[in-house]
Protein backbone atom coordinates (compact mmCIF):
# COMPACT_ATOMS: atom_id res chain seq x y z
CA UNK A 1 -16.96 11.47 18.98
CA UNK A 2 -13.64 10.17 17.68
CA UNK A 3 -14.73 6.92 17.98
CA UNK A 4 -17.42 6.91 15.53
CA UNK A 5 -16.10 9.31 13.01
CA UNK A 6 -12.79 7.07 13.44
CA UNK A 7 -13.23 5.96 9.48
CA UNK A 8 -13.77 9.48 8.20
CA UNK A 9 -10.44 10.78 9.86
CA UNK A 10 -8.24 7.98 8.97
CA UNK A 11 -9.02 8.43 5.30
CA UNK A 12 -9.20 11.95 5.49
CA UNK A 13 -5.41 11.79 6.71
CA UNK A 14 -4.19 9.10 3.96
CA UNK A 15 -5.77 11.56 1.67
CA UNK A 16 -4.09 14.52 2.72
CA UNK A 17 -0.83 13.03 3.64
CA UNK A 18 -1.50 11.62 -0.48
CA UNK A 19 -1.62 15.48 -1.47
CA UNK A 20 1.16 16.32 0.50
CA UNK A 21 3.35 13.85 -2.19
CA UNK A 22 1.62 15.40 -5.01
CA UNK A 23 3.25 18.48 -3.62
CA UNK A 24 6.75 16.99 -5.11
CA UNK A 25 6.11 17.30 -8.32
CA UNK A 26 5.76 21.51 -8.25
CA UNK A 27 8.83 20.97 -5.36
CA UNK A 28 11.33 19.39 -7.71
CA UNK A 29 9.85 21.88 -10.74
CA UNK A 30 11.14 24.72 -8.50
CA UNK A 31 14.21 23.45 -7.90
CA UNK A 32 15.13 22.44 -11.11
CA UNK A 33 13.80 25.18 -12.87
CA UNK A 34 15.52 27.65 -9.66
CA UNK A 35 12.37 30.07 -9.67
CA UNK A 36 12.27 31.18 -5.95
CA UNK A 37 9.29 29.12 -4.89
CA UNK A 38 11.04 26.02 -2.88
CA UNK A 39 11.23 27.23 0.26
CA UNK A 40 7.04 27.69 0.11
CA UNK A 41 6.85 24.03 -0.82
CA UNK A 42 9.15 22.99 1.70
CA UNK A 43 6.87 24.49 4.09
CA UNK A 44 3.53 23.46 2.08
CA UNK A 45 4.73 19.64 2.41
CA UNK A 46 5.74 19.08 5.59
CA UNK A 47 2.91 20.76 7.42
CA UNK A 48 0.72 19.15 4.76
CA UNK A 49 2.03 15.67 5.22
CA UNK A 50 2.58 15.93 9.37
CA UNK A 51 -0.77 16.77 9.48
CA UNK A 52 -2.10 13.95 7.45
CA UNK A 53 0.11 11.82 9.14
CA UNK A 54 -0.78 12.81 12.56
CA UNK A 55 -4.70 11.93 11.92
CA UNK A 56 -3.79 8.91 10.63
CA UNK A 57 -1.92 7.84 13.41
CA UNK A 58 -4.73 9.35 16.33
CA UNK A 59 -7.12 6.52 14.95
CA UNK A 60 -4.73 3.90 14.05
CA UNK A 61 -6.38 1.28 16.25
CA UNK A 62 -9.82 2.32 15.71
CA UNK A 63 -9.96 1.09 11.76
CA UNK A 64 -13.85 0.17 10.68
CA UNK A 65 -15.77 -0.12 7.56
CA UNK A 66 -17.39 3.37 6.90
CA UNK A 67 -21.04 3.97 6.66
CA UNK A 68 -23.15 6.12 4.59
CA UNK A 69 -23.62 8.50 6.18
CA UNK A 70 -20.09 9.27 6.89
CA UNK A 71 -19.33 8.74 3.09
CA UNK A 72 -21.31 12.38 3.20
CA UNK A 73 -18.86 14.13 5.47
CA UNK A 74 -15.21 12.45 3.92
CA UNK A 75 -16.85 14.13 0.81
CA UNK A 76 -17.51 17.28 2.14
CA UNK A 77 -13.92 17.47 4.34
CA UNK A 78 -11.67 15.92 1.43
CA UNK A 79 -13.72 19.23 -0.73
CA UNK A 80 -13.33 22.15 2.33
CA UNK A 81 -9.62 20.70 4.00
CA UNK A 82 -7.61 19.88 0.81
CA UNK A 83 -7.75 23.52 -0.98
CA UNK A 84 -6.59 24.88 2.46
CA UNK A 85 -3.23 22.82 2.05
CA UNK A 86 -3.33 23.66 -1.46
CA UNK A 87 -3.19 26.99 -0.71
CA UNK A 88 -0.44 27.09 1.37
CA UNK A 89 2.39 27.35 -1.18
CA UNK A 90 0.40 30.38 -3.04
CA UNK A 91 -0.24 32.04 0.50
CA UNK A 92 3.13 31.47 1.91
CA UNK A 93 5.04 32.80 -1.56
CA UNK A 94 3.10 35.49 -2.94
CA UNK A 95 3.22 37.90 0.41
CA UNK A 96 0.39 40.13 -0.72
CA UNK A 97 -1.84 37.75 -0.82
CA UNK A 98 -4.56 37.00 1.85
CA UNK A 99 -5.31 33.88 3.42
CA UNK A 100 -9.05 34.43 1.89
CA UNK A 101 -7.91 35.00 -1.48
CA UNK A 102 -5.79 31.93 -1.20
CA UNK A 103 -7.97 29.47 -0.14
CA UNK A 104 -9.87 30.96 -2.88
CA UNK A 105 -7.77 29.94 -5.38
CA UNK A 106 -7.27 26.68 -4.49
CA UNK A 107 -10.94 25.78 -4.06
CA UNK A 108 -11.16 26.78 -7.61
CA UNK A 109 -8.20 25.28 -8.36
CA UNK A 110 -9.43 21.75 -6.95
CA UNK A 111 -13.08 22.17 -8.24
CA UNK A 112 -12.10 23.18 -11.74
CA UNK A 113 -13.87 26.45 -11.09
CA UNK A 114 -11.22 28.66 -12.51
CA UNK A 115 -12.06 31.57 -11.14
CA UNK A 116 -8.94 33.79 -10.18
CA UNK A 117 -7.96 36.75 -8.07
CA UNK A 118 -4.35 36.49 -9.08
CA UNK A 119 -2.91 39.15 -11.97
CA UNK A 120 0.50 38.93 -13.78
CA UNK A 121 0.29 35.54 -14.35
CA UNK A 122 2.98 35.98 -16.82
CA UNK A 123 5.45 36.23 -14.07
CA UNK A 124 4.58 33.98 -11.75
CA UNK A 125 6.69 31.24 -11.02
CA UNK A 126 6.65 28.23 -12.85
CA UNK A 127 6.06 25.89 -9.96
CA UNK A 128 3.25 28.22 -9.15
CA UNK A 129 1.60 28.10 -12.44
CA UNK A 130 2.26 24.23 -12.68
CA UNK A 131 0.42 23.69 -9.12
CA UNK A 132 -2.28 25.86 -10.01
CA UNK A 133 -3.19 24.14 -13.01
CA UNK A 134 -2.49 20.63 -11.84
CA UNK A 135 -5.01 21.19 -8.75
CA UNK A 136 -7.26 21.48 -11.60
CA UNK A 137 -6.18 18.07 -13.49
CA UNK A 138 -6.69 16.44 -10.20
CA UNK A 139 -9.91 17.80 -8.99
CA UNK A 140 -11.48 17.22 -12.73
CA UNK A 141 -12.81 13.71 -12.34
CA UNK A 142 -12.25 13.90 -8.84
CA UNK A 143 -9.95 13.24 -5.89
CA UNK A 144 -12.62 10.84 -4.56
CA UNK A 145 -12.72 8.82 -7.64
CA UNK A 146 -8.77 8.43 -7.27
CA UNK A 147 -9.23 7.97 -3.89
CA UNK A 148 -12.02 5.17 -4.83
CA UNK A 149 -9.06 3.12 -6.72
CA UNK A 150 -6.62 2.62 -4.00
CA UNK A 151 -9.12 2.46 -1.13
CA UNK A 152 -9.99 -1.33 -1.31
CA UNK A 153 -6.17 -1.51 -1.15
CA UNK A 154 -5.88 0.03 2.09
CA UNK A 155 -8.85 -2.49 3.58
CA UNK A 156 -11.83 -0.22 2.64
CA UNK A 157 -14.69 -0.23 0.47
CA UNK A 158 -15.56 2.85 -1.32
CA UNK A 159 -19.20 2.31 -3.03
CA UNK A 160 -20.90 4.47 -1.02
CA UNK A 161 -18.11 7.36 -1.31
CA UNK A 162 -18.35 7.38 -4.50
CA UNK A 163 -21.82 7.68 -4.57
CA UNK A 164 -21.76 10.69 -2.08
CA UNK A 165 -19.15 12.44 -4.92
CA UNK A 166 -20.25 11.08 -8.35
CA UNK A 167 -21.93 13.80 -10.57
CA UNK A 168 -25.35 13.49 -12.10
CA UNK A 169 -28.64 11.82 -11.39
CA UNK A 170 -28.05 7.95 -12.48
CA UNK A 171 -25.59 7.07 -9.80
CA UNK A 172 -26.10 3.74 -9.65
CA UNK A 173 -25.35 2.92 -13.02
CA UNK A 174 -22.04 0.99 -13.25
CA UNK A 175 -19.54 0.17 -16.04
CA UNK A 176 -17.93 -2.34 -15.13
CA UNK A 177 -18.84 -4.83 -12.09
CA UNK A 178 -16.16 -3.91 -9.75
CA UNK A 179 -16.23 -0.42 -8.27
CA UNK A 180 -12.12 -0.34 -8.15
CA UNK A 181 -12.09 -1.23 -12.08
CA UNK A 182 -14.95 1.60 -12.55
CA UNK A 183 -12.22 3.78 -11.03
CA UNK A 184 -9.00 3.06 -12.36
CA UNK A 185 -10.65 2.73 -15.44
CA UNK A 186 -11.68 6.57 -15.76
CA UNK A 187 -8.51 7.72 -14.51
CA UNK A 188 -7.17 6.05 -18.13
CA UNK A 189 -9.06 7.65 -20.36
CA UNK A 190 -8.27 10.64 -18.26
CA UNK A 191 -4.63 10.64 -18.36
CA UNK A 192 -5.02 9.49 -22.28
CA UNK A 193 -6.81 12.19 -23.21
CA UNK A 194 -4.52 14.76 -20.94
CA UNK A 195 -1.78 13.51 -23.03
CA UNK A 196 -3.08 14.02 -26.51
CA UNK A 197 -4.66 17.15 -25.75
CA UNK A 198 -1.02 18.38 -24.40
CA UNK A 199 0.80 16.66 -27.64
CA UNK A 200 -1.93 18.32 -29.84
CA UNK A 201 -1.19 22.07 -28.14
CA UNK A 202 2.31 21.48 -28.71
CA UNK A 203 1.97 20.38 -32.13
CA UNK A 204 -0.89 24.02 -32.48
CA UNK A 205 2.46 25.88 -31.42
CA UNK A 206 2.46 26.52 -27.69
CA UNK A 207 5.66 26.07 -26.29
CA UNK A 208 6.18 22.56 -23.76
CA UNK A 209 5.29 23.76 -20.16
CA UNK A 210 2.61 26.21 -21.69
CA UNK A 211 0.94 22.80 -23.07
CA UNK A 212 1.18 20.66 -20.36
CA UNK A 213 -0.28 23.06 -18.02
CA UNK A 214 -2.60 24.26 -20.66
CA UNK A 215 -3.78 20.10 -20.96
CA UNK A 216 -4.31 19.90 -17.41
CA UNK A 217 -6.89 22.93 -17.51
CA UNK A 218 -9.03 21.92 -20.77
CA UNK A 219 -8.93 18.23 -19.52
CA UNK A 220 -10.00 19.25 -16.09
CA UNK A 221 -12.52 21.86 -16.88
CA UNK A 222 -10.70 24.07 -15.05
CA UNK A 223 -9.96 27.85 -16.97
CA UNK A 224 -6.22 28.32 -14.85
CA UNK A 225 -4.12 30.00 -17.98
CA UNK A 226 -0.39 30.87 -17.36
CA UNK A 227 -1.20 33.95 -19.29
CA UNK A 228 -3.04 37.00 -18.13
CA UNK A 229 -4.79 37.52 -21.82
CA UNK A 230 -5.86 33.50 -20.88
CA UNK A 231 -6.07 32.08 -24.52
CA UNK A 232 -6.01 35.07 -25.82
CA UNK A 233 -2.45 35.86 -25.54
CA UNK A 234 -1.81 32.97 -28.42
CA UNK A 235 -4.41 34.57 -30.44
CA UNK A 236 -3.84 31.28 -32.52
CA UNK A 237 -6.51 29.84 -34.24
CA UNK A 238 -5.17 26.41 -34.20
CA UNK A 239 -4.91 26.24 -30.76
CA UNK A 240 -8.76 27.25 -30.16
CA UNK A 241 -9.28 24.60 -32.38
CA UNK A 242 -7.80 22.03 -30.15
CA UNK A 243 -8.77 23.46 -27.14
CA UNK A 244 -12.96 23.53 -28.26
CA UNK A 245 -12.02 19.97 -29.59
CA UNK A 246 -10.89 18.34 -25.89
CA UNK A 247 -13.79 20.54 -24.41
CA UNK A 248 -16.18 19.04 -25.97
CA UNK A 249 -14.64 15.57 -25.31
CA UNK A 250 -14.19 16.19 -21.38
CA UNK A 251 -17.83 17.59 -21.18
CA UNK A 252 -19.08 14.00 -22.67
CA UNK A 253 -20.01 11.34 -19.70
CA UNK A 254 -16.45 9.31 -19.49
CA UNK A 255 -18.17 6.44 -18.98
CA UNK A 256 -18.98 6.61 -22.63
CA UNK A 257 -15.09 7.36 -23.39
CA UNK A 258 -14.36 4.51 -21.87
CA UNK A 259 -16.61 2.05 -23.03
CA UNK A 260 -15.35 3.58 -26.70
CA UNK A 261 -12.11 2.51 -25.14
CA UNK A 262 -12.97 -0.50 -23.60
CA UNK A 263 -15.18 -1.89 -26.76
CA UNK A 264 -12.52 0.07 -29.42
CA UNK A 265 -15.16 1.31 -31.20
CA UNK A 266 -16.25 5.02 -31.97
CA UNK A 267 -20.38 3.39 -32.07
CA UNK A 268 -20.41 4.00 -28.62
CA UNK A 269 -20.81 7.63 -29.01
CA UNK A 270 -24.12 6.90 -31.25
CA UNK A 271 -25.97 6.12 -28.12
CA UNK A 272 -25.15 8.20 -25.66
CA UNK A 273 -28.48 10.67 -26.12
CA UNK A 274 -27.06 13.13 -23.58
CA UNK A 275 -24.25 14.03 -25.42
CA UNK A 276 -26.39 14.18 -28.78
CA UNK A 277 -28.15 16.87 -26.94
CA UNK A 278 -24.96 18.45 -25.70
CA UNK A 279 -23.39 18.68 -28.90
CA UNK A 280 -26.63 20.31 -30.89
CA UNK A 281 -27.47 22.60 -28.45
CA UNK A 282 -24.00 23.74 -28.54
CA UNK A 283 -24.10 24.02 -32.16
CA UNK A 284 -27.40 25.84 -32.55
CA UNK A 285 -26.22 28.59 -29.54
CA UNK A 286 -22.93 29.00 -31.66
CA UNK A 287 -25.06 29.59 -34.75
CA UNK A 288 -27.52 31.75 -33.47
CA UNK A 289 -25.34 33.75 -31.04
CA UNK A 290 -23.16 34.65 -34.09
CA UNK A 291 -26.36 35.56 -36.53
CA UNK A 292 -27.14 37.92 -33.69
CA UNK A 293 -23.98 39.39 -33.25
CA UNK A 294 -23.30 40.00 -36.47
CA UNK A 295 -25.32 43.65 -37.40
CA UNK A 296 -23.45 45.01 -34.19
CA UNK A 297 -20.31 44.77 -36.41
CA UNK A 298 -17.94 43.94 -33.34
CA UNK A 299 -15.68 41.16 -35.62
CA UNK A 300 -16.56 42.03 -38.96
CA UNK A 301 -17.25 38.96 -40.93
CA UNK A 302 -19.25 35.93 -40.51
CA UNK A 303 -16.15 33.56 -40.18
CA UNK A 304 -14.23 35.92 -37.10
CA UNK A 305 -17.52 36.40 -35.43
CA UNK A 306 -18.49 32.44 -35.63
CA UNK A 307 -14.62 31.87 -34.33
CA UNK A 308 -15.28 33.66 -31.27
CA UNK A 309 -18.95 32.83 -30.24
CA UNK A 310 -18.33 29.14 -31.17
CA UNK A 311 -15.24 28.90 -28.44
CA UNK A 312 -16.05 30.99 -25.96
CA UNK A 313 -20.22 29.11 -26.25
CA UNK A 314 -18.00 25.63 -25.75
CA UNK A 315 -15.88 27.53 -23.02
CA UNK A 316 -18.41 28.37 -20.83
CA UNK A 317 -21.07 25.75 -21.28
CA UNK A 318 -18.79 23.00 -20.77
CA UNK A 319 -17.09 24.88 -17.85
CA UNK A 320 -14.01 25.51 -18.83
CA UNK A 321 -13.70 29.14 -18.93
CA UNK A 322 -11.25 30.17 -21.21
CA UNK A 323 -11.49 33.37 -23.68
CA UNK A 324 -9.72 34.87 -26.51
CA UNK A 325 -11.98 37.82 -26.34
CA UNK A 326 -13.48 40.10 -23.61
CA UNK A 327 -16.90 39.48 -24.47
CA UNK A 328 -18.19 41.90 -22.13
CA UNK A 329 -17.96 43.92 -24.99
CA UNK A 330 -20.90 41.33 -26.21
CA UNK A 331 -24.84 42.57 -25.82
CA UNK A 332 -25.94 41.61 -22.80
CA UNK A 333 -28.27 39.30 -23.92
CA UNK A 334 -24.77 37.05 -25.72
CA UNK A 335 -23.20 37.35 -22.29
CA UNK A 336 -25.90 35.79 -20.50
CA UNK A 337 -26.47 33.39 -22.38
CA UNK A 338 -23.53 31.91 -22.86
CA UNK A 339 -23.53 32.74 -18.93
CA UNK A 340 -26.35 30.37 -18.70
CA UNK A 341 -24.91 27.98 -20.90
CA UNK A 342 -22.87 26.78 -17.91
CA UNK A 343 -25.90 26.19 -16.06
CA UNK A 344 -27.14 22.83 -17.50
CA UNK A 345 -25.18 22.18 -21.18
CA UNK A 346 -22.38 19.73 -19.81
CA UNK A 347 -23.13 15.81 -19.34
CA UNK A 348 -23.83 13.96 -15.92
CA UNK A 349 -20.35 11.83 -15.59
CA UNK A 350 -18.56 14.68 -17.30
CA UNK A 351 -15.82 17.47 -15.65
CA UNK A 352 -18.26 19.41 -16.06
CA UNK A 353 -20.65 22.11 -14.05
CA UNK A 354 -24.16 23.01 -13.81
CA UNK A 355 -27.03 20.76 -13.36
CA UNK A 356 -26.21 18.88 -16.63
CA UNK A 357 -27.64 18.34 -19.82
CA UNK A 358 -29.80 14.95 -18.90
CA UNK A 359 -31.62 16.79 -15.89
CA UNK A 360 -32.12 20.13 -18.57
CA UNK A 361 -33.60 17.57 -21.17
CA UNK A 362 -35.80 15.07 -18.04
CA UNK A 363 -37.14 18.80 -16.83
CA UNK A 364 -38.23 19.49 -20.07
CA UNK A 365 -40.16 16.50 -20.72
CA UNK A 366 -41.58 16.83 -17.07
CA UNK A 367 -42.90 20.12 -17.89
CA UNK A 368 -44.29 19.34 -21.53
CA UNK A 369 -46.20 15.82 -19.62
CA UNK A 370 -47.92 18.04 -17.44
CA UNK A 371 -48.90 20.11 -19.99
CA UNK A 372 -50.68 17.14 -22.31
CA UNK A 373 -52.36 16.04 -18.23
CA UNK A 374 -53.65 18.91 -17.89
CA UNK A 375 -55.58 19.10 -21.49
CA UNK A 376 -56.44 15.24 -20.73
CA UNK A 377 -56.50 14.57 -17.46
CA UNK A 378 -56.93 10.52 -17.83
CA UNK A 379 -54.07 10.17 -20.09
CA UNK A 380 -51.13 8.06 -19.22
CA UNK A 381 -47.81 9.99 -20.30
CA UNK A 382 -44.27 8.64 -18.91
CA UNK A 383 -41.27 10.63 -19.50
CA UNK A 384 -38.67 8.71 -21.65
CA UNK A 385 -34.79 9.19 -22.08
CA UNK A 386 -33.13 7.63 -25.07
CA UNK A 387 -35.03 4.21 -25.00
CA UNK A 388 -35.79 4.08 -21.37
CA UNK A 389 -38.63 5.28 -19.14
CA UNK A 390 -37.18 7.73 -16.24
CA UNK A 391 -38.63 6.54 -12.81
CA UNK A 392 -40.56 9.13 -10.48
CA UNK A 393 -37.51 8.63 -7.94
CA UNK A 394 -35.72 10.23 -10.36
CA UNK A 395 -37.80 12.57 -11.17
CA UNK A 396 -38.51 13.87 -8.02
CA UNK A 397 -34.78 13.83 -7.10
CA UNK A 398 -33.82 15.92 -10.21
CA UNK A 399 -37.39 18.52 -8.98
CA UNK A 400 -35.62 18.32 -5.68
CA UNK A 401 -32.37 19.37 -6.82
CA UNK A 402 -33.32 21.83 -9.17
CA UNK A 403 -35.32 23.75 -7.02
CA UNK A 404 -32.58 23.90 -4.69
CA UNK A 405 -30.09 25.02 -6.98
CA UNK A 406 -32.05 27.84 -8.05
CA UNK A 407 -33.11 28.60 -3.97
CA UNK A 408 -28.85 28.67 -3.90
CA UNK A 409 -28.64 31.11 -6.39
CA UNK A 410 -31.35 33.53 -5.34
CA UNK A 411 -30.33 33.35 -1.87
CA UNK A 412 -26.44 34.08 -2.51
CA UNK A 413 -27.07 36.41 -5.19
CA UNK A 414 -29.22 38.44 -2.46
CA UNK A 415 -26.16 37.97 0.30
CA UNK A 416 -24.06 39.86 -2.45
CA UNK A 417 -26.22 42.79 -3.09
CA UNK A 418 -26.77 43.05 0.18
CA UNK A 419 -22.96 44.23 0.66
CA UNK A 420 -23.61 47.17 -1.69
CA UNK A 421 -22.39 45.08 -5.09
CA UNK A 422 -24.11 46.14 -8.25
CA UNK A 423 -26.89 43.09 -9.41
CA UNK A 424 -25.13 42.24 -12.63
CA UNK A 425 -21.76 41.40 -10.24
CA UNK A 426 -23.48 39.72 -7.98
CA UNK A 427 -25.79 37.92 -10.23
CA UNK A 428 -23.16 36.45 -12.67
CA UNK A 429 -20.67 35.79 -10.02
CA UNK A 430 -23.00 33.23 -8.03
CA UNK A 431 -23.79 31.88 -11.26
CA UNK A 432 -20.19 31.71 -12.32
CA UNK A 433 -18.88 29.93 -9.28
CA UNK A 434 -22.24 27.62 -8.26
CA UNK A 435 -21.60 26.03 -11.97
CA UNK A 436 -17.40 26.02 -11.73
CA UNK A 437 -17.44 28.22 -14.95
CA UNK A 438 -14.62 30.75 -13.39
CA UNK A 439 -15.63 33.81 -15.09
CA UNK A 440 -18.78 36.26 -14.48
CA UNK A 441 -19.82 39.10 -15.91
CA UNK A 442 -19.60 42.95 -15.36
CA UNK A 443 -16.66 43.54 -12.41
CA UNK A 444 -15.67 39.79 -12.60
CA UNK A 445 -15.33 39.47 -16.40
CA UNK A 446 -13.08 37.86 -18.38
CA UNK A 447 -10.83 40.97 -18.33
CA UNK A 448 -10.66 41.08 -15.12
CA UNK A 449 -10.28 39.01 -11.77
CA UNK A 450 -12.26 38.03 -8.42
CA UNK A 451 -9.84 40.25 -6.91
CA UNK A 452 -12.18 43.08 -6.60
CA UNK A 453 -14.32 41.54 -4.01
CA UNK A 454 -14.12 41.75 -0.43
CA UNK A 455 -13.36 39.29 1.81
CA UNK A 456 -16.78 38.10 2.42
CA UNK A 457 -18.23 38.50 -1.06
CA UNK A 458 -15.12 36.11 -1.55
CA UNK A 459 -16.40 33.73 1.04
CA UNK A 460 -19.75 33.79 -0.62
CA UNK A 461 -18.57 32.82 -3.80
CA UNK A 462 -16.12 30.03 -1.96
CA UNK A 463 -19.43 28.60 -0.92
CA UNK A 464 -20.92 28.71 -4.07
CA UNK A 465 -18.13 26.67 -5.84
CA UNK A 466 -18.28 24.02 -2.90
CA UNK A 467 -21.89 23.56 -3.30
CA UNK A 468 -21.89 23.54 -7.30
CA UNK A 469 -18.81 20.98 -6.71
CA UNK A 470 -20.92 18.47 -4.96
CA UNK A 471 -24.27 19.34 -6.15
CA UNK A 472 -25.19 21.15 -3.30
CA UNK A 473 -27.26 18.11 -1.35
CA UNK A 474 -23.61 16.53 0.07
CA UNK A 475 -22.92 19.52 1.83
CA UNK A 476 -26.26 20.45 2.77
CA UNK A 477 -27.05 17.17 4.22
CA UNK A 478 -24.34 17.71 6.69
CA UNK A 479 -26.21 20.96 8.30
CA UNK A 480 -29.58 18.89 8.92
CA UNK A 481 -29.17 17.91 12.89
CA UNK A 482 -30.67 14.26 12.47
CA UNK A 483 -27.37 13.70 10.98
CA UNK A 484 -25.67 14.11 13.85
CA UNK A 485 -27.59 12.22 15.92
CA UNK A 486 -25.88 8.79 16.90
């Protein structure tokens, strides 16, 4: 058995032992900075990197070229094993806290999911708060894709890794001809755009640390605040401004930011049709939401009401999961559907959740050709995206996926009123975590934390973010028994 999954472990331990240094950076913070937390990251990274080291070493001398259809399981390990070393500096230095809750946190640390069960977030330490928030910078685009840049430099390809991990339906598309470029290049319009957004909160008047870590979370998707009030405890209107700017930007495909980049030349953006799409729908939600909301009086004018329903719309459709406001106070019609936002408004190639905008707008057009079919029967219809026609292999993969997705939801949603939780709970906080929003509705608002749950309504909702993560087939693959069959 070792033998042939020989590949997967030796990567898996580079990788690991790889997160293990990462572990540095919040080890030197706490020194430096003297807030308590060192001797948790003493422990984190040696047990982090002697493991990684260890599996390394077992399979030394029985290096290969990886297959498929282990690609599949590296994803699926590098997704389950890293949040449980992630979450050993949380677990090992805030005592009350459960080894459930903490692998919690770090899967939705490392999947941008954002969802928390931690309060007085205020007081945490700083290396806490930095490693919380960076788990989200790194798990953004993707450890994989990171992984994907240094791989070839360790003697092994990474194409079909990638593909396992990569978002979206058009996986094969590539943009530029070597895979390692592809990678390295993303990573640079990541860290660019981390930067300015960081510079750009500083300059909106948060204070240094409170930016950086702020940056990692908007860049990443994520929703981690260092604040319990999240956003809300600026209450600056310059800094939601920034904020719904780099939103929008990370829940654009970044292979179009980097062909803008590459070609230094904003035209790019003209013909990427997906984000066209993501962008109006955005704008006409934000519109109408506020029109709705505004006989119900909650923010008096046109201009406060637009200010909240416009960030918290880009907040949860792109993922993020920020809010300035507890809009639970909302109708619940406005909370669910900026709820559902999350479910398909983000672009494929983006940090993004949900099933994303270019399988929303394909679906459509599925459903509107077989309505002209069935009033003429003979007619030949194709379904069309931007200028080109979309296969029927892609078509039935996104049919596939979609009813799978919704079969996710349903059945998880039913596991968690099954355990006596109230539908709305349950409901939103499937939702929530399937699309890596972070927040849900009802007892897992934005006022409030995941912390409520019990361990296995937990553990349902750890599931959910693994599955939304990797778009459910990667880890469902893995429990089909013909792929464990030599």
């Amino acid at each position: 058995m070792i033998d042939r999954f020989a590949p997967v472990v030796y990567i898996l331990g580079i990788l690991i032992v790889g997160f293990g240094v990462l572990m540095l950076l919040p080890l030197g913070l706490s020194w430096v900075a003297d807030d308590g937390a060192h001797s948790a990251y003493d422990e984190a990274v040696l047990i982090t990197i002697a493991t990684g080291g260890a599996l390394t070493f077992a399979v030394r001398h029985r290096r290969r070229e990886m297959r498929v259809r282990e690609s599949f399981l590296l994803v699926a390990l590098i997704w389950s094993l890293l949040p449980a070393f992630g979450a050993l500096p949380l677990y090992l230095h805030i005592r009350e806290l459960s080894w459930t809750d903490a692998y919690f946190e770090a899967v939705s640390g490392l999947t941008a999911t954002g969802a928390t069960v931690l309060s007085g977030l205020d007081h945490l330490p700083l290396s806490i708060n930095f490693w919380r928030t960076f788990m989200h910078w790194v798990g953004g685009l993707g450890v994989v894709v990171l992984a994907v840049a240094i791989l070839p430099l360790l003697g092994f390809g990474g194409r079909s890794m990638l593909k396992a991990e990569t978002p979206g339906p058009m996986k094969e598309n590539k943009i530029t001809p070597r895979l390692t470029e592809t990678a390295k290049g993303l990573w640079v319009v990541y860290v660019i755009l981390t930067v300015a957004c960081g510079l750009s909160l500083y300059h909106a008047g948060m204070m240094p640390w409170d930016a950086m870590m702020h940056a990692f979370s908007v860049m990443g998707l994520g929703g981690f605040s260092t604040k319990d009030a999240s956003l809300g405890h600026f209450d600056s209107l310059k800094i939601e401004v920034v904020v719904i700017f780099f939103a929008l930007l990370a829940g654009i495909n970044y292979s179009t930011h980097f062909l803008a980049l590459a070609k230094r030349s904003l035209r790019v953006y003209r013909f990427d049709v997906e984000a066209h799409y993501f962008l109006g729908f955005l704008a006409l939600s934000s519109l109408g939401l506020t029109l709705y909301l505004l006989p119900d009086d909650i923010y008096g004018d046109f201009l406060t009401t637009f200010r909240y329903v416009a960030f918290h719309s880009v907040s949860l459709a792109t993922s993020l999961g920020f809010a300035t406001t507890d809009y639970a106070q909302w109708p619940l019609f406005a909370q669910l559907w900026i709820l559902f936002l999350g479910s398909f408004v983000a672009c494929s190639g983006s940090a993004g959740g949900g099933i994303k905008m270019i399988r929303a707008v394909i679906l459509y057009k599925q459903v509107f050709r077989e309505l002209v079919r069935a009033m003429h029967p003979r007619s030949l219809q194709s379904v069309r995206f931007g200028t080109g026609v979309v296969s029927d292999h892609v078509l039935h993969s996104i049919l596939g996926f979609f009813f799978i997705y919704v079969v996710s939801i349903v059945v998880l949603t039913l596991l968690m009123i099954a355990t006596r939780l109230d539908v709305i709970t349950a409901f939103s906080a499937v939702v929530a975590c399937i699309n890596n929003t972070g927040p849900g509705l009802n007892l897992v608002g934005p006022a409030t934390t995941y912390a409520v749950l019990s361990d296995f309504q937990t553990w349902i909702c750890t599931w959910a973010m693994l599955l939304g993560r990797l778009e459910i087939f990667t880890l469902l693959v893995l429990l089909m028994p013909a792929f464990w069959r030599p």
